[in-house]
C-alpha atoms as a PDB file:
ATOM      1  CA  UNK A   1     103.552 104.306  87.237  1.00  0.00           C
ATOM      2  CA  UNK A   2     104.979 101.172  88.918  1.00  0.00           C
ATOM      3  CA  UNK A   3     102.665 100.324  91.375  1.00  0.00           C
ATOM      4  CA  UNK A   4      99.548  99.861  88.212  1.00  0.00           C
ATOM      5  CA  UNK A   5     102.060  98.246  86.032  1.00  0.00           C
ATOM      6  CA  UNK A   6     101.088  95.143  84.219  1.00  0.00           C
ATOM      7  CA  UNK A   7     103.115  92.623  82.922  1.00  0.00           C
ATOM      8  CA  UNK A   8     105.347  93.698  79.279  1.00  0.00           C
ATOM      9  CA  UNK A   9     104.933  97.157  80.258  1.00  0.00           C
ATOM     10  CA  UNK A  10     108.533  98.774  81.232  1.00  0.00           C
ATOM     11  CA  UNK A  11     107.550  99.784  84.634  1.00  0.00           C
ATOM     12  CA  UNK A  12     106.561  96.741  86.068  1.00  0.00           C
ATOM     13  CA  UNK A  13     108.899  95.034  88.691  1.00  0.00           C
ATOM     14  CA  UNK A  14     109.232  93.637  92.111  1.00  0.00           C
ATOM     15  CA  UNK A  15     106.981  96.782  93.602  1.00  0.00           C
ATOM     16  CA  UNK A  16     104.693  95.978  91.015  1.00  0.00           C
ATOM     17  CA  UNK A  17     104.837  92.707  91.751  1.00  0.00           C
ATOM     18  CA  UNK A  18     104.696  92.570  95.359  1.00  0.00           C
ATOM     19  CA  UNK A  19     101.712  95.315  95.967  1.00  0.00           C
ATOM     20  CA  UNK A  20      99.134  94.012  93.540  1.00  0.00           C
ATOM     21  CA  UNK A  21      99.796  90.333  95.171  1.00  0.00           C
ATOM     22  CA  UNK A  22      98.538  92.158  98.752  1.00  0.00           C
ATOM     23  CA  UNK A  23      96.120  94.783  97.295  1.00  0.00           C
ATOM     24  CA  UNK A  24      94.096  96.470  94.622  1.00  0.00           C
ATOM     25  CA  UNK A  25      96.286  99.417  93.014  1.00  0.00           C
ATOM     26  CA  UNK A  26      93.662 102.149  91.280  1.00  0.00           C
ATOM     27  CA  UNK A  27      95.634 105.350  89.554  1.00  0.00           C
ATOM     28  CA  UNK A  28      93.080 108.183  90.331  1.00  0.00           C
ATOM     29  CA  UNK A  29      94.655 111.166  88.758  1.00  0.00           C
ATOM     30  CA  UNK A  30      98.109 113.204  87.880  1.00  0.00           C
ATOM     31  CA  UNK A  31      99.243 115.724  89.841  1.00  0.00           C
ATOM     32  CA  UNK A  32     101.358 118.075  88.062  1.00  0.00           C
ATOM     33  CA  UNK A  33     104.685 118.867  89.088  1.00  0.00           C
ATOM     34  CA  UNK A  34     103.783 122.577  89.167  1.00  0.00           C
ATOM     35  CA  UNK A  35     101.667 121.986  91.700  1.00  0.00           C
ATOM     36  CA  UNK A  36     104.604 121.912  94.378  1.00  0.00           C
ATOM     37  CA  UNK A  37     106.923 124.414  95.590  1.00  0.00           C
ATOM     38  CA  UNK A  38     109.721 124.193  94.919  1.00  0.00           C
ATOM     39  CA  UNK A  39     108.084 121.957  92.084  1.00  0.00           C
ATOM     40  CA  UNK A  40     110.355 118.381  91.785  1.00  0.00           C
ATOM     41  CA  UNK A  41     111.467 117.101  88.554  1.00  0.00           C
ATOM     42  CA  UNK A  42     109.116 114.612  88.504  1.00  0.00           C
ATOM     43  CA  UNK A  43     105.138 114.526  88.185  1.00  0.00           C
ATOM     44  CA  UNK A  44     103.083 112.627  91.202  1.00  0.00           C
ATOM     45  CA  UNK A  45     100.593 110.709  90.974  1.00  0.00           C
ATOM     46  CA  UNK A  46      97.575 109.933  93.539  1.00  0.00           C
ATOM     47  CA  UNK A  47      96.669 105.982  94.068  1.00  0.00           C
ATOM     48  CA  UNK A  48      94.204 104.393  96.236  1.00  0.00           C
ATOM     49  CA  UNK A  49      95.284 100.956  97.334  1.00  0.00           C
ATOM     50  CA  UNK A  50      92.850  98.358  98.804  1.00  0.00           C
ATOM     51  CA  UNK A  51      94.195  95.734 100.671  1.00  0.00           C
ATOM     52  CA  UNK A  52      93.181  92.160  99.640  1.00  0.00           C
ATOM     53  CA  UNK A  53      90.762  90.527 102.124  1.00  0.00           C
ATOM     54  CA  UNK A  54      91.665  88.132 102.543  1.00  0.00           C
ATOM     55  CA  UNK A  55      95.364  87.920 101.565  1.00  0.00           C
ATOM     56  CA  UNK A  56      96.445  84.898  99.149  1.00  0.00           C
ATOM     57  CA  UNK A  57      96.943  81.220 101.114  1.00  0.00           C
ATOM     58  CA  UNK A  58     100.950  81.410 100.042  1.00  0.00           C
ATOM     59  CA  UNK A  59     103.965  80.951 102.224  1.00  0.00           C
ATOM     60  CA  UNK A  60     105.413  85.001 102.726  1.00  0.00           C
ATOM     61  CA  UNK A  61     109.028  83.754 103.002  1.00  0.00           C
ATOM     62  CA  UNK A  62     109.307  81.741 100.394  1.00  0.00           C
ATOM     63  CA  UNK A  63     107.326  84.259  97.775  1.00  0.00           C
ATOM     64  CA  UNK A  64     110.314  86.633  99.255  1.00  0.00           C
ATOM     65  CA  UNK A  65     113.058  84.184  98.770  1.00  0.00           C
ATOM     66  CA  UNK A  66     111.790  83.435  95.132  1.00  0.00           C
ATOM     67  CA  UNK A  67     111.355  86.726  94.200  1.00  0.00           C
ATOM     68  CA  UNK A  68     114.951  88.046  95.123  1.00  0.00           C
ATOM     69  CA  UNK A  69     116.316  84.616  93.497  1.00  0.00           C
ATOM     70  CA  UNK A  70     114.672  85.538  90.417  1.00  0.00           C
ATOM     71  CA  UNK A  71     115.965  89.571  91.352  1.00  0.00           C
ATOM     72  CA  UNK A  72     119.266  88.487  91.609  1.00  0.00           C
ATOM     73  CA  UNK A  73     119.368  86.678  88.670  1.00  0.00           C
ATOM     74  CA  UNK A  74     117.775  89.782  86.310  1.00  0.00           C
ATOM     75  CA  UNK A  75     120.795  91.755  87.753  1.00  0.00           C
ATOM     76  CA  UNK A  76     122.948  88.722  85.746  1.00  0.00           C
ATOM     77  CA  UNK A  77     121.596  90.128  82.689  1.00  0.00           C
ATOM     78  CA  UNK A  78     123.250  93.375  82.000  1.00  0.00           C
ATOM     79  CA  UNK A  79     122.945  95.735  79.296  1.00  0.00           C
ATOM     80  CA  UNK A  80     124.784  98.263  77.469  1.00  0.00           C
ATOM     81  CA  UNK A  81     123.481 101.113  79.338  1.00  0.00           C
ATOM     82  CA  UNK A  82     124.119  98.850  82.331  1.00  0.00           C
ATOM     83  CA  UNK A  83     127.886  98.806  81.196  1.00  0.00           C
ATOM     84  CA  UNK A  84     127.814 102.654  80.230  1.00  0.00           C
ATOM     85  CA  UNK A  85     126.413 103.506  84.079  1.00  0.00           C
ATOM     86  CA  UNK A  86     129.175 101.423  85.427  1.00  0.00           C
ATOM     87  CA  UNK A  87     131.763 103.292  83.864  1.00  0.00           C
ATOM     88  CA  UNK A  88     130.895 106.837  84.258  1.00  0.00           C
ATOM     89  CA  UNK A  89     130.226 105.774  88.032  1.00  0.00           C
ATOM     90  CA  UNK A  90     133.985 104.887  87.977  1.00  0.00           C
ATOM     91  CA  UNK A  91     135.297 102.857  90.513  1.00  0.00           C
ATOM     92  CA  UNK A  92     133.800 104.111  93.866  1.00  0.00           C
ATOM     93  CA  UNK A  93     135.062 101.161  95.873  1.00  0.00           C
ATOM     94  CA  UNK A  94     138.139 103.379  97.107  1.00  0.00           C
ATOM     95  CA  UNK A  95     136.095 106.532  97.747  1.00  0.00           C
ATOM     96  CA  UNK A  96     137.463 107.517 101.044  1.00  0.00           C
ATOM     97  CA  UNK A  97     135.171 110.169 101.450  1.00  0.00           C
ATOM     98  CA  UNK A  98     132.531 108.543 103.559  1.00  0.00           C
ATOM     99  CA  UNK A  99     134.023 106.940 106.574  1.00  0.00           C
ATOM    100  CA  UNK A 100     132.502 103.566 107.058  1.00  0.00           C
ATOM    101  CA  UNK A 101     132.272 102.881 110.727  1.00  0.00           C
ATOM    102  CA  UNK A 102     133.559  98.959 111.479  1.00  0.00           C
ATOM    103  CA  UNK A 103     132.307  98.710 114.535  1.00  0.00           C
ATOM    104  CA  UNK A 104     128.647  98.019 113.931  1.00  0.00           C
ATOM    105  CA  UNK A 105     127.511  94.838 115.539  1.00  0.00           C
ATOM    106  CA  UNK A 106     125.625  92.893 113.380  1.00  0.00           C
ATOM    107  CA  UNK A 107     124.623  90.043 115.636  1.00  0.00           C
ATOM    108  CA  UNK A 108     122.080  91.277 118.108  1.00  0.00           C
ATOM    109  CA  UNK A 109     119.891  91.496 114.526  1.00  0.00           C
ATOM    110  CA  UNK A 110     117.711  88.598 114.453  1.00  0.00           C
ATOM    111  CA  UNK A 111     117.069  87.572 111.080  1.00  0.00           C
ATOM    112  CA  UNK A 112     113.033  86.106 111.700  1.00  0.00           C
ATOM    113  CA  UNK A 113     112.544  89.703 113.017  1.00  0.00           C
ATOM    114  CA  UNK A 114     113.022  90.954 109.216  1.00  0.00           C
ATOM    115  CA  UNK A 115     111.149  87.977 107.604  1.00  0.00           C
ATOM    116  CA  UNK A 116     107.791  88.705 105.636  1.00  0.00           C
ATOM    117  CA  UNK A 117     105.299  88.427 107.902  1.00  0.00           C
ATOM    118  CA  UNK A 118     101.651  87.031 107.005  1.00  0.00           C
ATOM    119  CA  UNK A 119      98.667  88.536 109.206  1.00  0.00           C
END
């Protein structure tokens, strides 16, 4: 489960990263996909998470700016698979099928409105 992870194991990643920096992750138990109806595809799990008290003395924006630098360079390093997903994607870049509407206005967003945020 990604939010537990530890370091080496192949779940961990930014999630993993960025929830046990702000709080305690505990598993408790497995919940069985049967469980549901219609059950997913997937099993769930139920987590407790405590929030540090009090949080680390870092600087929020620049742990985010670090941590999609180092994101965007992981995404540098592809893989096989990577190359194998890419191809039987195709090329969706001329998929007319969902209009995209141009007219959005991006500039009424202010960008310290969607910085991390200490408490």
């Amino acid at each position: 489960m990604r939010l537990v992870a530890k370091p080496g194991d192949s779940l961990y990643c930014r999630l993993s990263v960025n929830t046990q920096l702000l709080s305690r992750v505990f598993h408790l138990l497995k919940v069985n996909k049967n469980n549901f109806r219609p059950p997913p595809k997937v099993d769930s799990s139920v987590v407790r998470i405590e929030p540090r008290n009090p949080l680390p003395p870092i600087s929020f924006k620049e742990w985010d700016e670090k941590n999609f630098k180092t994101f965007q360079a992981l995404q540098g390093t592809r893989t096989q698979s990577d190359d194998m997903d890419a191809a039987m994607l195709g090329d969706t870049t001329n998929d007319n099928s969902m209009p995209v509407d141009l007219a959005v206005e991006t500039d009424d967003i202010d960008d310290t409105d969607m910085e991390m945020q200490g408490p």
